[in-house]
N, C-alpha and C. Protein backbone atom coordinates (compact mmCIF):
# COMPACT_ATOMS: atom_id res chain seq x y z
N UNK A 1 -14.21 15.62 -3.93
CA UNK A 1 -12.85 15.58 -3.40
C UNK A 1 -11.89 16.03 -4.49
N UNK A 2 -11.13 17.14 -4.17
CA UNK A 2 -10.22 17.56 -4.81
C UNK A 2 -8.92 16.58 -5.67
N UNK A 3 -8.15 16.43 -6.48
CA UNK A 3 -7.14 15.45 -6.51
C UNK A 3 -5.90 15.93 -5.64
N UNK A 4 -5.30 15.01 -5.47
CA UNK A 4 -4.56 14.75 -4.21
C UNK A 4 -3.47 15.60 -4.04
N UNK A 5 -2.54 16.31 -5.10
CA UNK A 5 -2.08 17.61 -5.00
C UNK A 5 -0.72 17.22 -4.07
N UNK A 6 0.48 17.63 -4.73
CA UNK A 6 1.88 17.43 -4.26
C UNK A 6 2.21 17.22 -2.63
N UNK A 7 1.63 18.48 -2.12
CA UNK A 7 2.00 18.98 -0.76
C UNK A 7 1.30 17.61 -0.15
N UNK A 8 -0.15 17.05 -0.43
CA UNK A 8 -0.68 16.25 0.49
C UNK A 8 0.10 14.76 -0.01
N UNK A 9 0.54 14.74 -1.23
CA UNK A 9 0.93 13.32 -1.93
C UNK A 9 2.52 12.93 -1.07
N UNK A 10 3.46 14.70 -1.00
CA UNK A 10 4.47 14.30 0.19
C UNK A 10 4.69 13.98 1.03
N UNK A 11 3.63 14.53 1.83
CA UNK A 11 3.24 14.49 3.47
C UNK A 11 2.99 12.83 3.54
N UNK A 12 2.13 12.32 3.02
CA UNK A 12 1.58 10.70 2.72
C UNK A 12 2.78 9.85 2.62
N UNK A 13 3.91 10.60 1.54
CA UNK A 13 5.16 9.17 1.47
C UNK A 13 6.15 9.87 2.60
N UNK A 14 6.14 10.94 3.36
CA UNK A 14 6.86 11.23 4.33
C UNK A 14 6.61 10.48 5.78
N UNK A 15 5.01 10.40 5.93
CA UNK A 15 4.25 9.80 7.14
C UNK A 15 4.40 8.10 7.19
N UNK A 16 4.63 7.78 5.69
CA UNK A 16 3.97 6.03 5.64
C UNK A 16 5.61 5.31 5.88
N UNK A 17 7.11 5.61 5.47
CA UNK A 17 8.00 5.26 6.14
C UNK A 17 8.10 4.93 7.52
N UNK A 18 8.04 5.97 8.18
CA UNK A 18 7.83 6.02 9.86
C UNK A 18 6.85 4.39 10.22
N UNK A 19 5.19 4.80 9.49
CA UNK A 19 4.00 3.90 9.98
C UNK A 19 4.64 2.73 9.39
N UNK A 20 5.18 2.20 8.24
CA UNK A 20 5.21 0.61 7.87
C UNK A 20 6.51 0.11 8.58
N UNK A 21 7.81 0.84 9.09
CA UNK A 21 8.67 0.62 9.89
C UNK A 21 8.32 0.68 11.37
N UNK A 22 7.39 1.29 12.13
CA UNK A 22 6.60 0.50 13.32
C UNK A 22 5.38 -0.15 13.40
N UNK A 23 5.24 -0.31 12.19
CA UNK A 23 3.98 -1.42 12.44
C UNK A 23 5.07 -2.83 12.18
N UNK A 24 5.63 -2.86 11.45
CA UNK A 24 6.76 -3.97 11.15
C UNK A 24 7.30 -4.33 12.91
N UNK A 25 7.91 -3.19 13.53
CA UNK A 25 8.42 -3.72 14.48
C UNK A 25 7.03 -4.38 15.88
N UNK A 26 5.88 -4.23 15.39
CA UNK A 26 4.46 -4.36 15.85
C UNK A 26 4.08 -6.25 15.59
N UNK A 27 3.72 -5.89 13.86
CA UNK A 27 3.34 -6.82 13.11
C UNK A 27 4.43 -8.20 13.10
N UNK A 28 5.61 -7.65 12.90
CA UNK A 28 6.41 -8.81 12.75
C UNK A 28 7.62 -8.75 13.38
N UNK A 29 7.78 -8.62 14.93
CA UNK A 29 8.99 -8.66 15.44
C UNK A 29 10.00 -9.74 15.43
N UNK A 30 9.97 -10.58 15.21
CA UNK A 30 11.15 -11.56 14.52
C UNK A 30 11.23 -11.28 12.60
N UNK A 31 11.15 -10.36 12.43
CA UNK A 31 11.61 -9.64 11.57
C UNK A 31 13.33 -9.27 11.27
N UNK A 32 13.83 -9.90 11.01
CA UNK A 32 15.34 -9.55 10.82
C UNK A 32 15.88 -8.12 9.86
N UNK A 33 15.18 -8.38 9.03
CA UNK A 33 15.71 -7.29 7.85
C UNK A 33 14.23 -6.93 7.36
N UNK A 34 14.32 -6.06 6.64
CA UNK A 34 13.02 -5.59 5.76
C UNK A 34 14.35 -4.20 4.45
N UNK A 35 13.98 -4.94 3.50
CA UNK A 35 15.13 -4.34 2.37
C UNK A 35 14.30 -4.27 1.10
N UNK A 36 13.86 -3.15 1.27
CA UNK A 36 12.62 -2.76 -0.45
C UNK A 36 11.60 -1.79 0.37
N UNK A 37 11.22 -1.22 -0.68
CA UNK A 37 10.15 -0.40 -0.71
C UNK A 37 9.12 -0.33 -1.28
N UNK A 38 8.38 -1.99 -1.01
CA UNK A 38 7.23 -2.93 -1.65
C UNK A 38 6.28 -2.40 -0.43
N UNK A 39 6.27 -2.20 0.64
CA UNK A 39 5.43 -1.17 1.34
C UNK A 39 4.83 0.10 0.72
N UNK A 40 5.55 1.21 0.70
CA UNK A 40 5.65 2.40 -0.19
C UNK A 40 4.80 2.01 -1.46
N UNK A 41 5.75 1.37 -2.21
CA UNK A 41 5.22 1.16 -3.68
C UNK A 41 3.42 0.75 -3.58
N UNK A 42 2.97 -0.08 -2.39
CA UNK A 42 1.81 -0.69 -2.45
C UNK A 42 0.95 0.69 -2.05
N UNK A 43 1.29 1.44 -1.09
CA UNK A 43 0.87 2.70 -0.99
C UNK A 43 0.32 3.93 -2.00
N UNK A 44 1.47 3.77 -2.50
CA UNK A 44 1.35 5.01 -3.76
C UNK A 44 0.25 4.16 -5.03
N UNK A 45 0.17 3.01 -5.13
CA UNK A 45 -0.76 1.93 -5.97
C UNK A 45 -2.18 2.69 -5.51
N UNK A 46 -2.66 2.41 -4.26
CA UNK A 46 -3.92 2.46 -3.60
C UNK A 46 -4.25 3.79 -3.49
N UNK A 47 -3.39 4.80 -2.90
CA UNK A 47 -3.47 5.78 -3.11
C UNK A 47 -3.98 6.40 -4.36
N UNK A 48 -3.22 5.68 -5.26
CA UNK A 48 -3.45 6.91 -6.78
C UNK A 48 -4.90 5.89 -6.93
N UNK A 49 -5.49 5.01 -7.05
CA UNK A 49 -6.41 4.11 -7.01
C UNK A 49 -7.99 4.78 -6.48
N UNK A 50 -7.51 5.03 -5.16
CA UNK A 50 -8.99 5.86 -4.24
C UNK A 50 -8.67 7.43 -5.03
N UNK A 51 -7.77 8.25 -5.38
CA UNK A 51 -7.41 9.60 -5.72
C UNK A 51 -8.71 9.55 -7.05
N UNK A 52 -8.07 8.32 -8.09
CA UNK A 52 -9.03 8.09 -9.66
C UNK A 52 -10.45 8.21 -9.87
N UNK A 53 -10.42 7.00 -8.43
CA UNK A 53 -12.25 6.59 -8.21
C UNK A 53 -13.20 7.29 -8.32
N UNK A 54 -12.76 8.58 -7.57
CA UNK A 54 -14.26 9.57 -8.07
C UNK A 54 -14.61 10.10 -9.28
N UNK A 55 -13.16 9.59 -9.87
CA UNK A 55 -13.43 10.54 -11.54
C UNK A 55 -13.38 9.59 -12.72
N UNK A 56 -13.50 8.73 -12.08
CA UNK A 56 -13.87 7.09 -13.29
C UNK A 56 -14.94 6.60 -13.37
N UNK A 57 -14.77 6.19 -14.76
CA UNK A 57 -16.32 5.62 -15.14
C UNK A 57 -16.87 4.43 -14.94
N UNK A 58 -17.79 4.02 -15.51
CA UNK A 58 -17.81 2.53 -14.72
C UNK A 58 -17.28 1.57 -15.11
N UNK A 59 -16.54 1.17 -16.13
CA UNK A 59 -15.57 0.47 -16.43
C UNK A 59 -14.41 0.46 -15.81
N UNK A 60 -13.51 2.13 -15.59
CA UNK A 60 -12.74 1.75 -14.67
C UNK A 60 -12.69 1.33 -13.59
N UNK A 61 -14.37 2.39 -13.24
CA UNK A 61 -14.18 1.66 -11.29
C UNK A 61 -14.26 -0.08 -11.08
N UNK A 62 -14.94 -0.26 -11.92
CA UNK A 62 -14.83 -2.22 -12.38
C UNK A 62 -13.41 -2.27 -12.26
N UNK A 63 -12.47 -1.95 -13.13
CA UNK A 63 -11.29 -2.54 -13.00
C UNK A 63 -10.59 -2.15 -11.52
N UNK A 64 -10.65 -0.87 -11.25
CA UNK A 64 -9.72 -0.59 -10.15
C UNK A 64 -10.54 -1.75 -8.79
N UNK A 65 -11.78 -1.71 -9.10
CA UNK A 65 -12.57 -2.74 -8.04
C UNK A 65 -11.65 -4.76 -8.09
N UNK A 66 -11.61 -4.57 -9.29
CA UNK A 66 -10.97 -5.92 -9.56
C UNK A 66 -9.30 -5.83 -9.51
N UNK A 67 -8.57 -4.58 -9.46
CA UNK A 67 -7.20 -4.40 -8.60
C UNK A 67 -7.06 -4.99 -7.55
N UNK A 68 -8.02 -3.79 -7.02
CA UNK A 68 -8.21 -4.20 -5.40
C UNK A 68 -8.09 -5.21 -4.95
N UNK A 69 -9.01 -6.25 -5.60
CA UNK A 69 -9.21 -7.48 -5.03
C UNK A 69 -8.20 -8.54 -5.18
N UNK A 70 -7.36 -8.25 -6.34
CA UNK A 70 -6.27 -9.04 -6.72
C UNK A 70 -5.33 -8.81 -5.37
N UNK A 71 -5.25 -7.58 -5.16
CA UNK A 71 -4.63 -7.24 -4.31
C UNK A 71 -4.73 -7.53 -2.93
N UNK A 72 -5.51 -7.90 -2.25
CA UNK A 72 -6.04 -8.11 -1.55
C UNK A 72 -6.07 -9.52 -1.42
N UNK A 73 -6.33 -10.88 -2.38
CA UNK A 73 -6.02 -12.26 -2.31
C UNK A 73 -4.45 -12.36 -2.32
N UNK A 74 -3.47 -11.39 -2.80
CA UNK A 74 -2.44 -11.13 -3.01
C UNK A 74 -1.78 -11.68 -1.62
N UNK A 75 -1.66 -10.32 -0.72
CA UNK A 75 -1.63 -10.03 0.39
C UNK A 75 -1.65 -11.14 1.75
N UNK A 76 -3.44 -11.71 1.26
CA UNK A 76 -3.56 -12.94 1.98
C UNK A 76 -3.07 -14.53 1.53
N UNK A 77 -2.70 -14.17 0.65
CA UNK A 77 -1.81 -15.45 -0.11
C UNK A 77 -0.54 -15.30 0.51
N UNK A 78 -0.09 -14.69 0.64
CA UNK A 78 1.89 -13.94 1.37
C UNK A 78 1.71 -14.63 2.73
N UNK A 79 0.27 -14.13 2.94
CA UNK A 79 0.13 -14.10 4.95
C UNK A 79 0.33 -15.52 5.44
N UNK A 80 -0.16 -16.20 4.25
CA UNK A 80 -0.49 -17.69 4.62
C UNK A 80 0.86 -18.52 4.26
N UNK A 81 1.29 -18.06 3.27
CA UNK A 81 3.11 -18.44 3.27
C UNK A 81 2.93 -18.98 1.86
N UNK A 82 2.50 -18.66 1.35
CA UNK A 82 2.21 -18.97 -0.49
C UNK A 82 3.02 -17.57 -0.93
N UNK A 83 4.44 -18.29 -2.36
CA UNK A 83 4.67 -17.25 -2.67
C UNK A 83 4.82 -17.88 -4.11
N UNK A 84 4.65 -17.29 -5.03
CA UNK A 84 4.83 -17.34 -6.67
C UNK A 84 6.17 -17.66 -7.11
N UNK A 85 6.63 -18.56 -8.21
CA UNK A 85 7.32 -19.40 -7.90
C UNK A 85 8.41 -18.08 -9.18
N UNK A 86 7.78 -17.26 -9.80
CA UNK A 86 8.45 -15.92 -10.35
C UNK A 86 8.70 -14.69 -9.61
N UNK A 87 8.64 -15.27 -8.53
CA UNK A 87 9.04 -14.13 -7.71
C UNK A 87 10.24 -13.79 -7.64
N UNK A 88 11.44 -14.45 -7.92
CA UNK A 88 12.83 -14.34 -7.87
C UNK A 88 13.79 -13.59 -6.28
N UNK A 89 12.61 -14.57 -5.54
CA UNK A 89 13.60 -14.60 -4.55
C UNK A 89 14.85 -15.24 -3.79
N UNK A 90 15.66 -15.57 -3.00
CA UNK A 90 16.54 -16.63 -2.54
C UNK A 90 15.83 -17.08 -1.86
N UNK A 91 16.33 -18.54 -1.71
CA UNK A 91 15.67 -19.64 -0.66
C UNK A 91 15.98 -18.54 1.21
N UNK A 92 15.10 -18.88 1.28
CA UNK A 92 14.87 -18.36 2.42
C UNK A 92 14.40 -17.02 3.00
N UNK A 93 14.34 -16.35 2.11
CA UNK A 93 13.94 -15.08 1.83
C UNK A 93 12.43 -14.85 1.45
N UNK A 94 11.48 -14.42 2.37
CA UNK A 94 9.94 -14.27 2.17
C UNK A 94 9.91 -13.02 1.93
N UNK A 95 8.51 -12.78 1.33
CA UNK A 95 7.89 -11.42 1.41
C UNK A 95 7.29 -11.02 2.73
N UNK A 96 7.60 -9.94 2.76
CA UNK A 96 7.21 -9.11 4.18
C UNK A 96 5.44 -8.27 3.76
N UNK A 97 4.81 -9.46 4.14
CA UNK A 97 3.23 -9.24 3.24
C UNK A 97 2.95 -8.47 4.04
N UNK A 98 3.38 -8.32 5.66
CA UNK A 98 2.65 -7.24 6.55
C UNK A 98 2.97 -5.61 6.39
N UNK A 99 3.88 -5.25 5.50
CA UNK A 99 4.48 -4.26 5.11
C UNK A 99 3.59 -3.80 3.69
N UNK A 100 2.88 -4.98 2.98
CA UNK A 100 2.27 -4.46 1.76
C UNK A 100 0.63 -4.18 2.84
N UNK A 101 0.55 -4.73 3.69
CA UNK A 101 -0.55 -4.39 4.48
C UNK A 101 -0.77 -3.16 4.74
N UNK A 102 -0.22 -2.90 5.55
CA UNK A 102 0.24 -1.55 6.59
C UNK A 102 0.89 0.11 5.06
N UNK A 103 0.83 -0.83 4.27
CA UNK A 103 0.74 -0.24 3.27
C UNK A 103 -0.69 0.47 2.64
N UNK A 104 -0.96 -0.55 2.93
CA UNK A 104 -2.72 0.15 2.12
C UNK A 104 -3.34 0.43 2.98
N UNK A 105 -3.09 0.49 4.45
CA UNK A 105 -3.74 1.26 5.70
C UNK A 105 -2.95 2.53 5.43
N UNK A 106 -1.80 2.73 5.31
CA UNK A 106 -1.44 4.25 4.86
C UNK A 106 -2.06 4.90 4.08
N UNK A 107 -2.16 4.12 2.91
CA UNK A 107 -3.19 4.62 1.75
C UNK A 107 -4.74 5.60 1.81
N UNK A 108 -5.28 4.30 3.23
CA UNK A 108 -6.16 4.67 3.49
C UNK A 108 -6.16 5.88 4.15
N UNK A 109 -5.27 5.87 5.04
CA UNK A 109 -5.50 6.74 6.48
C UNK A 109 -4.50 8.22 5.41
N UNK A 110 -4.30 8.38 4.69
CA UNK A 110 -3.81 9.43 3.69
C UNK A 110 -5.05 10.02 3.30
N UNK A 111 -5.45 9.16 2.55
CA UNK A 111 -6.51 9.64 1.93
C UNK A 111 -8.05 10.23 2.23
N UNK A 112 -8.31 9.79 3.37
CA UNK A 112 -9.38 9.84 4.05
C UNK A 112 -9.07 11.09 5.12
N UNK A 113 -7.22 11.76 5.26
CA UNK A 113 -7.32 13.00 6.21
C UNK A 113 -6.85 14.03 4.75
N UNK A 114 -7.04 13.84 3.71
CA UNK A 114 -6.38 14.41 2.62
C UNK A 114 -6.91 16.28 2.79
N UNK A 115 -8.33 15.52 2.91
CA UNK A 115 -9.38 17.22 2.92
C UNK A 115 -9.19 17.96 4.29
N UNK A 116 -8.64 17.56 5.17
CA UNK A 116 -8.15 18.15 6.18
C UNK A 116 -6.83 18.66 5.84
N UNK A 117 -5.72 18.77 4.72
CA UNK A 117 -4.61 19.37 4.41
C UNK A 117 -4.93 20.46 3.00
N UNK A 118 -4.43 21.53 3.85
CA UNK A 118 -4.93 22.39 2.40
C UNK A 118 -4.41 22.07 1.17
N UNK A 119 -4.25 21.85 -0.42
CA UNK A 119 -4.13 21.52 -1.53
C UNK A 119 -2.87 22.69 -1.64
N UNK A 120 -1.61 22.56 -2.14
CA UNK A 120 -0.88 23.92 -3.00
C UNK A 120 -0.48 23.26 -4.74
């Protein structure tokens, strides 16, 4: 697999706005606000993550394997209503964990049609 190359890396943060703003209205319709781009950001993480993998050694793929997973207890820690007490949010104000979700399904679903977009 080629590396991931501008044209396909745009198309990916052009497509995943649209997908984490209706999966939001999907995932979490008593959703009031959604204000950050902790979606996105989790995207472009995973993304550059699966892009590395084929060209890392086994130490990194160890670490990016142990990303992942952080990431991933992360995620399901949010879901369950556990949030870190450095998070510096206001009382009342949660993380929108279904947005870091729907995030790394972008990631995925990027990456996996990548070789179907020609490279410039």
């Amino acid at each position: 697999m080629p590396a991931l190359g501008w044209r396909r890396l745009c198309l990916a943060i052009a497509l995943t706005a649209p997908l984490i703003s209706g999966g939001l209205l999907l995932l979490a319709p008593d959703l009031s606000y959604y204000r950050g781009a902790s979606g996105m950001a989790v995207m472009l993480v995973v993304l550059a993550a699966c892009t590395l993998w084929p060209h890392a050694g086994k130490r990194a793929r160890a670490a990016l394997a142990l990303l992942g997973a952080v990431l991933a207890v992360k995620i399901g820690a949010e879901a369950i209503g556990y949030s870190t007490a450095w998070s510096d949010l206001p009382a009342g104000v949660h993380v929108a964990w279904q947005a870091h979700l729907l995030g790394v399904v972008a990631a995925a679903i990027a990456f996996k049609t990548a070789s179907a977009i020609p490279a410039r």
